[in-house]
Protein backbone atom coordinates (compact mmCIF):
# COMPACT_ATOMS: atom_id res chain seq x y z
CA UNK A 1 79.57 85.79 109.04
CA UNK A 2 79.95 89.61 108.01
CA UNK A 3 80.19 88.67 104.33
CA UNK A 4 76.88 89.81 102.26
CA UNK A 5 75.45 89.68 98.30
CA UNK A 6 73.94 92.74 97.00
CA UNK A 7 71.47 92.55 93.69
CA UNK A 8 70.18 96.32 92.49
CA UNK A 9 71.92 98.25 89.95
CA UNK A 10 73.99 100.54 88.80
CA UNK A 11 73.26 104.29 87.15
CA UNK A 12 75.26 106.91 85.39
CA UNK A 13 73.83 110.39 84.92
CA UNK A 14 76.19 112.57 82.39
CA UNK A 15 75.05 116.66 82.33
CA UNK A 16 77.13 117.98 80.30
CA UNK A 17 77.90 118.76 78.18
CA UNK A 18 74.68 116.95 76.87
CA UNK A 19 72.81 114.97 78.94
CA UNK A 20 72.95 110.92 78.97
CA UNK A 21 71.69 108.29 81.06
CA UNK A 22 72.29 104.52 81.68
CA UNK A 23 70.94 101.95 83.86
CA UNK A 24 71.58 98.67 84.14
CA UNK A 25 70.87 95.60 86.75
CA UNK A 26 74.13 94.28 88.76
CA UNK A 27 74.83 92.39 91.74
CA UNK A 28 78.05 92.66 93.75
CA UNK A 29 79.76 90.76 96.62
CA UNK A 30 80.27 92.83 99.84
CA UNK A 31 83.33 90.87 101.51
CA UNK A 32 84.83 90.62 104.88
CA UNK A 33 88.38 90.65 104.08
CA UNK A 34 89.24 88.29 107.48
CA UNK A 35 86.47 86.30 105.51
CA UNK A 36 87.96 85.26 102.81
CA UNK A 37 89.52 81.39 103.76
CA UNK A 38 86.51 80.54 105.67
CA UNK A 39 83.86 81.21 101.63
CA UNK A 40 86.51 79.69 100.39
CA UNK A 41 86.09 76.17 101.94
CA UNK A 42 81.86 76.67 103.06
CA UNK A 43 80.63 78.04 99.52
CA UNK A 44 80.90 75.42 96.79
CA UNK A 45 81.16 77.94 93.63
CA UNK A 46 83.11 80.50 95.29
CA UNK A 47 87.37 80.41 95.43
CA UNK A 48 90.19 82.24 97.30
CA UNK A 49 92.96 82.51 95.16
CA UNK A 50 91.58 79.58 93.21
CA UNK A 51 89.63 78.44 90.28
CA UNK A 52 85.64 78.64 91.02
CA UNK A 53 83.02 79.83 88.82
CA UNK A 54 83.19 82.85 91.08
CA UNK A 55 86.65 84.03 92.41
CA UNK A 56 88.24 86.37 94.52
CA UNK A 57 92.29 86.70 94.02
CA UNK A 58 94.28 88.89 96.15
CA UNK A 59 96.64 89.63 92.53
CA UNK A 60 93.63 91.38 91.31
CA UNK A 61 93.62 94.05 93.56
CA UNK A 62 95.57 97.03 94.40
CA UNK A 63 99.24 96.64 94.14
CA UNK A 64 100.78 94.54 91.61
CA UNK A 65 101.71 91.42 93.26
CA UNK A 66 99.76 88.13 95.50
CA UNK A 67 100.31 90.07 98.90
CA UNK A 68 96.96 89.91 100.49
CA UNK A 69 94.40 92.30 99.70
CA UNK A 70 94.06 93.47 103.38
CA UNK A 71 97.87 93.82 103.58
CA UNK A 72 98.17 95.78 100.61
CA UNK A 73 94.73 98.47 101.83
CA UNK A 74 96.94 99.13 104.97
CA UNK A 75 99.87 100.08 103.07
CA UNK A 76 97.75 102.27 100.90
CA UNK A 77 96.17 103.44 104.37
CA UNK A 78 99.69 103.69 106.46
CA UNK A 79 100.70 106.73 103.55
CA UNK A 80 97.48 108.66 105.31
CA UNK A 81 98.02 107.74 108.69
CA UNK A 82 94.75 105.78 108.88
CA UNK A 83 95.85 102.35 109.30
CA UNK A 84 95.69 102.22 113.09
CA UNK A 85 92.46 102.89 112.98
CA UNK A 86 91.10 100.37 111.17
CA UNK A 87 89.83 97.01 112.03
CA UNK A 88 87.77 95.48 109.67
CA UNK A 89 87.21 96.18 106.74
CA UNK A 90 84.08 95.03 104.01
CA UNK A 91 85.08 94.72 99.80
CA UNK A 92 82.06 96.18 97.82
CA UNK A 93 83.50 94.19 94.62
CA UNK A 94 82.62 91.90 91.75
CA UNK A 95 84.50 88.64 91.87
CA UNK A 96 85.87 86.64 88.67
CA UNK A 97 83.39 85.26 86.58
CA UNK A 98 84.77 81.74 85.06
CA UNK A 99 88.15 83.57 85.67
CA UNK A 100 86.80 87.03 83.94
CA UNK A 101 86.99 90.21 85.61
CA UNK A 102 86.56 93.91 85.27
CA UNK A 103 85.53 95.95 88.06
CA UNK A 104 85.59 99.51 87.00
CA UNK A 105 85.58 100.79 90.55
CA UNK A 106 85.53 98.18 93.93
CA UNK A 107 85.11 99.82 97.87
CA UNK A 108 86.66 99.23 100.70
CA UNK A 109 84.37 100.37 103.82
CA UNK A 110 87.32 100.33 106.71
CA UNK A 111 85.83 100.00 110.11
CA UNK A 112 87.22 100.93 113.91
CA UNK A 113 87.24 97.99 116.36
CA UNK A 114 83.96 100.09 117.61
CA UNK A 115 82.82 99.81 114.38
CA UNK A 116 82.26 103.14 113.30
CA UNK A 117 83.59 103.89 109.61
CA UNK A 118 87.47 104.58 110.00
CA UNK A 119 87.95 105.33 106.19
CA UNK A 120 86.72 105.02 102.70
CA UNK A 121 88.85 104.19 99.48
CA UNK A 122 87.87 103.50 96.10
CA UNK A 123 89.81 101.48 93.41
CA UNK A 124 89.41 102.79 90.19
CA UNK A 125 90.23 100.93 87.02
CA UNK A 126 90.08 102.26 83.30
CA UNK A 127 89.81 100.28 80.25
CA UNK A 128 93.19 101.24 79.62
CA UNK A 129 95.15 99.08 81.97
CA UNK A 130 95.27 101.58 84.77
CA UNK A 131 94.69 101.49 88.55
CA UNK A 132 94.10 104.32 91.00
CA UNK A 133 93.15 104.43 94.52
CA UNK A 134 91.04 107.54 96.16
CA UNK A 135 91.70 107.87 99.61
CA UNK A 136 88.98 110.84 100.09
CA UNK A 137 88.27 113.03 102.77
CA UNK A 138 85.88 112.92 105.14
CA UNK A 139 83.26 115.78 105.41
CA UNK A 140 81.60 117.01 108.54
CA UNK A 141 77.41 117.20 107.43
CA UNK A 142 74.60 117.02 109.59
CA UNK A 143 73.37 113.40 109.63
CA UNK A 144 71.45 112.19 106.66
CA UNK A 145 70.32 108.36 107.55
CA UNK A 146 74.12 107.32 108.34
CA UNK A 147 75.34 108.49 104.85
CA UNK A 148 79.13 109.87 104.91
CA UNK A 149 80.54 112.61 102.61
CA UNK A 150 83.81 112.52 101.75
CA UNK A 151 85.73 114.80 98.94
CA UNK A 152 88.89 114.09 96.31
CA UNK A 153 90.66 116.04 93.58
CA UNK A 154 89.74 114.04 90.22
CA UNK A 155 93.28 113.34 89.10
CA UNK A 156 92.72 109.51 87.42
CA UNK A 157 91.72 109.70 83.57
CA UNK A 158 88.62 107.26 83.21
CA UNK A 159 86.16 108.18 80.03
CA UNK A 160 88.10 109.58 76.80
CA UNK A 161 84.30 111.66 77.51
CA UNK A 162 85.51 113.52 80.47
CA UNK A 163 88.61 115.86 81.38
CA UNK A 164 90.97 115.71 84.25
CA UNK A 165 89.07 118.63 85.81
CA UNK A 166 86.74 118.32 88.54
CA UNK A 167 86.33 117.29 92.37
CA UNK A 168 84.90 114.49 93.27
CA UNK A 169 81.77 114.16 96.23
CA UNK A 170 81.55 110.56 97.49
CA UNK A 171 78.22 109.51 99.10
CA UNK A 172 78.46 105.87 101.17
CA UNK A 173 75.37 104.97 103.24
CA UNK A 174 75.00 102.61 106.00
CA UNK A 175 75.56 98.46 104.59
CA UNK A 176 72.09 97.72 106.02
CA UNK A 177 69.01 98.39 104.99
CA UNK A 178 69.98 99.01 101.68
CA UNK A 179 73.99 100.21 99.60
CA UNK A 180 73.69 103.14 98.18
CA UNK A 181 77.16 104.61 97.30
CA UNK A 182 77.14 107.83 94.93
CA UNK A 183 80.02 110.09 93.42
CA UNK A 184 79.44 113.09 91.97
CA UNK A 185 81.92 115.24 89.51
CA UNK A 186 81.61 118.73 90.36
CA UNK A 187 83.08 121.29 88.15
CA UNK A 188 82.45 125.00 88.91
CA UNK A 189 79.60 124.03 91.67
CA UNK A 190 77.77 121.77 89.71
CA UNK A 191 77.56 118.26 89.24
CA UNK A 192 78.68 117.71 85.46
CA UNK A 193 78.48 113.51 86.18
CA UNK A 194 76.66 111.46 88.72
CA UNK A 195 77.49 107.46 89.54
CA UNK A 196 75.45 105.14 91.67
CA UNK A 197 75.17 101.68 93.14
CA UNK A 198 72.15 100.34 94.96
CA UNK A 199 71.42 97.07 95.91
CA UNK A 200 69.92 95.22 98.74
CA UNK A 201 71.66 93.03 100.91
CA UNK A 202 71.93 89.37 102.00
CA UNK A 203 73.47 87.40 103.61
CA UNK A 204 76.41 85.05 101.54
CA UNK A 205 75.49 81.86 102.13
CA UNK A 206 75.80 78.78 99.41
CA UNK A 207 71.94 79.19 98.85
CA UNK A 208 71.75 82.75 98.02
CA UNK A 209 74.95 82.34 95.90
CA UNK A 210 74.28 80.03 94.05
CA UNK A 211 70.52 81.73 93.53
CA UNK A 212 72.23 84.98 92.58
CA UNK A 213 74.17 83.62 90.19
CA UNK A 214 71.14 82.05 88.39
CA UNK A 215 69.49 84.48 88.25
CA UNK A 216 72.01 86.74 86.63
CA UNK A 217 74.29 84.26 84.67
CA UNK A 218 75.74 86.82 82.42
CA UNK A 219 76.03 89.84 84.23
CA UNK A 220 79.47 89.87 84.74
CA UNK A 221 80.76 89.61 81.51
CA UNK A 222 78.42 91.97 80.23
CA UNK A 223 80.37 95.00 81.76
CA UNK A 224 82.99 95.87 79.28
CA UNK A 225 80.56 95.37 76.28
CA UNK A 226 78.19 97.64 77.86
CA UNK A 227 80.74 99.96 78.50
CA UNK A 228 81.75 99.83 74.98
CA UNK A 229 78.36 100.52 74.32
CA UNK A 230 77.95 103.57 75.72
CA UNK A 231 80.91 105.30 74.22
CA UNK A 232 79.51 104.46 70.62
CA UNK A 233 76.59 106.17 71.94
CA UNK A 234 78.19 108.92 73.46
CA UNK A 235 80.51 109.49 70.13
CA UNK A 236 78.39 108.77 67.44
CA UNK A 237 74.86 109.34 68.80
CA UNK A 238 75.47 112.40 70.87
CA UNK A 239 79.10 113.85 69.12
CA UNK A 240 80.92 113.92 72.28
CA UNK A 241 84.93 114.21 70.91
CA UNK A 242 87.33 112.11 72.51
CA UNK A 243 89.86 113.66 75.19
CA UNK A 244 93.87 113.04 75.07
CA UNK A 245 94.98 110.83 77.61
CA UNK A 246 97.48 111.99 79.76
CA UNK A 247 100.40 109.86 80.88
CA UNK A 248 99.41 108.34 84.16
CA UNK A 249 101.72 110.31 86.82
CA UNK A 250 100.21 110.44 90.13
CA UNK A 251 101.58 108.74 93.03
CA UNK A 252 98.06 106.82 93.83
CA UNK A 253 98.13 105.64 90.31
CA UNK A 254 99.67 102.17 91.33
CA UNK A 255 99.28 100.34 88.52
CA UNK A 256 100.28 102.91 85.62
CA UNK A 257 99.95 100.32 83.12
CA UNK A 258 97.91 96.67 82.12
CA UNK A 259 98.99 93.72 83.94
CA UNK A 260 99.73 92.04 80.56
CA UNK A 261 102.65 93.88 79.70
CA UNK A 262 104.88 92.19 82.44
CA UNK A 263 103.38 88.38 82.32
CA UNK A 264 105.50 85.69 81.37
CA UNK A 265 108.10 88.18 81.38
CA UNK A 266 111.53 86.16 79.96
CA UNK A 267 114.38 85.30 82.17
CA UNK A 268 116.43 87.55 79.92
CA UNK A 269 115.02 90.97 80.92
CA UNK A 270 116.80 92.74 83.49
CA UNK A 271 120.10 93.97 84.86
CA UNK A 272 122.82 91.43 85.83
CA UNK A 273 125.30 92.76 87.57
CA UNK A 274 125.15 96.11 86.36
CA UNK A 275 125.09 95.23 82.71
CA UNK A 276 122.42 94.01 80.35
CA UNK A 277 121.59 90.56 79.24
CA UNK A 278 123.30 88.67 76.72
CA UNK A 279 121.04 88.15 73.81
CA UNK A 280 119.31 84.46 72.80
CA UNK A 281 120.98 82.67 70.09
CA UNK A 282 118.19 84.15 67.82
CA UNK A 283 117.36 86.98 65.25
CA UNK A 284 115.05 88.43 67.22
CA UNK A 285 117.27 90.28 69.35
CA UNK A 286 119.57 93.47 68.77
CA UNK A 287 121.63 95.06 71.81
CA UNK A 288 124.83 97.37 71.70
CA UNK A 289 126.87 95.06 74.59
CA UNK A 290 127.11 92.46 71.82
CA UNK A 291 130.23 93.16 70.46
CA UNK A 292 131.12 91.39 67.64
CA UNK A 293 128.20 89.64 67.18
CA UNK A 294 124.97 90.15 64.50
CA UNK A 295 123.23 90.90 67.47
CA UNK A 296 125.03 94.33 67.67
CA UNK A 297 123.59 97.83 67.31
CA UNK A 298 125.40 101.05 68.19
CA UNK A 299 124.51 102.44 71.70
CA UNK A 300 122.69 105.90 71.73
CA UNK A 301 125.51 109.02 72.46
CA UNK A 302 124.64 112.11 74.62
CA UNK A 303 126.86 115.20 75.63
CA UNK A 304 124.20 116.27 78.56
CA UNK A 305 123.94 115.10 82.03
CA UNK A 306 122.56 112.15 83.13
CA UNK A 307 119.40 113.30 84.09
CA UNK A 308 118.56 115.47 80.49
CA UNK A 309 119.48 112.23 78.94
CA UNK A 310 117.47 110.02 80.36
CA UNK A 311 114.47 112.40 79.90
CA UNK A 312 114.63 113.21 76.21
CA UNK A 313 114.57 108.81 76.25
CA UNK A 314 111.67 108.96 78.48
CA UNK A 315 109.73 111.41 76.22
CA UNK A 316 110.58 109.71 73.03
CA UNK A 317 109.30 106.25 74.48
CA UNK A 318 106.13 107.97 75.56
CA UNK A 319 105.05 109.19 72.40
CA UNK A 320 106.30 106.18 70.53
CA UNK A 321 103.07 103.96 69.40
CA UNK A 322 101.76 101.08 71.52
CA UNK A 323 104.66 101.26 74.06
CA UNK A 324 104.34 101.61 77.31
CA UNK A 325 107.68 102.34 80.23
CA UNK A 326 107.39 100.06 82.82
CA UNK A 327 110.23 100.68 84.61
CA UNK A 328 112.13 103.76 84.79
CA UNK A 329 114.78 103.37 87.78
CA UNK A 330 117.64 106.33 87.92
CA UNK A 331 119.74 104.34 85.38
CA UNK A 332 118.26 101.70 83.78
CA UNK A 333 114.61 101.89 81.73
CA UNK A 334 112.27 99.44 80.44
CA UNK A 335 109.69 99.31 77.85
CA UNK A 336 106.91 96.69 76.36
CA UNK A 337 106.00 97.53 72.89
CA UNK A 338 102.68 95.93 71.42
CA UNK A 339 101.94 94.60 67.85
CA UNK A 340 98.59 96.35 67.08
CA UNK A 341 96.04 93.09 66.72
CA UNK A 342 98.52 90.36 67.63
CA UNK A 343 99.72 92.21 71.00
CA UNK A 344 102.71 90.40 70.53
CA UNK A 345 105.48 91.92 72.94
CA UNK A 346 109.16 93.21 72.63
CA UNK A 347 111.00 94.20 75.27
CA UNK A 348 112.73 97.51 75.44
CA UNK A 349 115.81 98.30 77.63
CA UNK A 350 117.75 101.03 78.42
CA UNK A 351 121.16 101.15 80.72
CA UNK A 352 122.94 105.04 81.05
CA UNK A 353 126.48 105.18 81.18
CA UNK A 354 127.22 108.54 82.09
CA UNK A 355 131.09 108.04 82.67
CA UNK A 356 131.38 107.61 78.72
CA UNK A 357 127.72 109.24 77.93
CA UNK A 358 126.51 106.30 76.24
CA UNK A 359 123.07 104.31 76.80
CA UNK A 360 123.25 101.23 76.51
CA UNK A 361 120.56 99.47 74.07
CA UNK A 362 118.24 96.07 73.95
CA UNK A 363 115.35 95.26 72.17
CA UNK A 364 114.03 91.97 71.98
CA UNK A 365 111.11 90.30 71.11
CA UNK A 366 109.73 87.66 73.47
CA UNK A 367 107.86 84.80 70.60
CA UNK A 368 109.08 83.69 67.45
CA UNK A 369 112.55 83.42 66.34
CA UNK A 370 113.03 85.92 63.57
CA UNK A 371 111.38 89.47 64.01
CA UNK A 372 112.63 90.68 60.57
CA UNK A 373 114.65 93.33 61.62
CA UNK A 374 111.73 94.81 63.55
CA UNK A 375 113.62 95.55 66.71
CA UNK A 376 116.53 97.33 64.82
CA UNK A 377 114.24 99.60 63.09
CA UNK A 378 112.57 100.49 65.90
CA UNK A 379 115.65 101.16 67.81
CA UNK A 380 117.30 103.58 64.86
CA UNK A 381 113.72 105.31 65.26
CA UNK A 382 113.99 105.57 69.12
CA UNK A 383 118.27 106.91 68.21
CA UNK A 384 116.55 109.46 65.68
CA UNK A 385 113.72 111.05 67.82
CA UNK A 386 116.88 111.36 70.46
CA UNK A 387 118.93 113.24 68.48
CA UNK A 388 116.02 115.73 66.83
């Protein structure tokens, strides 16, 4: 068995523009991904793809979907040419906790069938919603115990405390004696942030599981309110203003928005054979194919192509509050909109005519049964920003 559990910590160094420091104890699974079935059935509290007080499932990684992890790394690999090369491949991760999970960042060490390190990638996530994957570039440097160097534009928005601006350094050591993965965020030659993991290895058996988790019964749910934490410290202590979020654009940004937004997404959403969905017999719906009907609003008129069209849509529904595009195919659009506290979801399509340079409109909320007239007035806000 490959599979390991680390215990150390974690450490973030901030220098600038004022200095700040946190430190806090973790531990963290280190994974054979070929592993997976075989913990599954010998380690009584940990699951594949199933309910355990510690969890591993394949939907909460990378891609969108319950593809296997390993299946969806080499895709992400194939893009740089690097999946023949790899072999195995070890998940530096924290698993669900009582089916809770947020792992800021998780690493994939991808090893050769000679078992030298193949590639590196890191899977970011923010506490917005969003996923990136770093694919960095390795770095020639004399040896320094077994530690690799590898290198990455910073193009994934993380803290509202830090710009877009910056290259990262990634640092991985050896898996044995002791993990020790570093980045560093240089700006201008110097390191403006520092990140580290340390922990010391062993081996993942049901005895130093169950031990582990013990010993640190709270740990994993402690991650978001720490993180939370430190950004009240960083604002209010230390008067660091907040940074705009840019729209996430990048092609390794595969998830550009929260998983939430598209579960127990209704039958009703979607194209059917070329044409939006009838509305449910319900007032909670508006749309301008139904003719005839209280259902009906007017669709949206344009006089430019296609393309400028479909645009000036796409950059009123981005600065529209609490709603996010989700799909944006050369046609046809859809967008989730969010109550504030409730998060209660309506469901925001868009279909372009451009033989009679009309767009199609449907907006319809997916609880309740009357959304007093909320859709409509959203929808004559989204037909106003158009026009201005």
């Amino acid at each position: 068995m490959n599979s390991l559990i680390y215990t150390g910590f974690v450490e973030h160094t901030r220098f600038m523009p004022v200095y700040h420091q946190l430190r806090y104890p973790v531990y963290v699974y280190g994974l054979d991904l070929d592993e997976l079935d075989i913990l599954d059935r010998k380690l009584p509290l940990f699951g594949y793809n199933r309910f355990r007080p510690a969890s591993l499932h394949d939907a909460d990684y990378l891609d969108y979907g319950n593809i296997k992890i390993k299946d969806k790394l080499y895709n992400q690999l194939q893009k740089e040419g690097l999946d023949t090369h790899v072999s195995r491949v070890l998940l530096i991760t924290s698993a669900r906790y009582f089916n809770y999970i947020f792992n800021p960042v998780s690493f994939y060490y991808c090893f050769s069938e000679s078992n030298g390190l193949a590639a590196v990638v890191a899977e970011i996530n923010n506490t917005f919603g969003e996923r990136h994957v770093y694919i960095p570039k390795p770095v020639k440097t004399p040896d320094n115990n077994g530690v690799h160097r590898f290198v990455a534009d910073k193009n994934f928005f993380v803290s509202p405390f830090n710009t877009m601006e910056g290259t990262y350094e990634f640092f991985f050591s050896p898996l044995f004696p002791e993990l020790n993965i570093q980045i560093n965020l240089m700006r201008n030659g110097d390191v403006a942030f520092k990140a580290r993991l340390n922990g010391s290895p062993k081996s993942l058996t049901p005895s130093t599981h169950f031990k582990t988790m013990l010993r640190h019964p709270l740990t994993p749910h402690l991650t978001m309110t720490r993180i939370l934490w430190q950004a009240a410290k960083l604002r209010l202590d230390k008067k660091l203003p907040f940074q705009e979020k840019p729209l996430p654009v990048h092609p390794r940004t595969i998830r550009p928005y929260p998983d939430r937004l598209l579960k127990n997404l209704p039958d009703s959403v979607g194209l059917v054979n070329d044409s939006l969905q009838p509305c449910p017999d319900r007032p909670n719906c508006i749309s301008s194919m139904a003719v005839a009907s209280s259902h009906y609003v007017q669709p949206i008129q344009y006089n430019s192509s296609a393309e400028e069209a479909r645009a000036r849509l796409l950059n009123v529904l981005n600065n529209l509050p609490r709603t996010t595009v989700v799909s944006a195919r050369h046609g046809y659009i859809h967008a989730v909109c969010e109550t504030r506290m409730t998060r209660f979801k309506d469901d925001l399509e868009f279909l372009i005519n451009d033989t009679v340079k009309q767009i199609h409109t449907r907006s319809a909320s997916r609880t309740g049964y009357s959304d007093f007239g909320v859709n409509r007035r959203r929808m004559e806000k989204i037909r106003n920003f158009f026009y201005t």
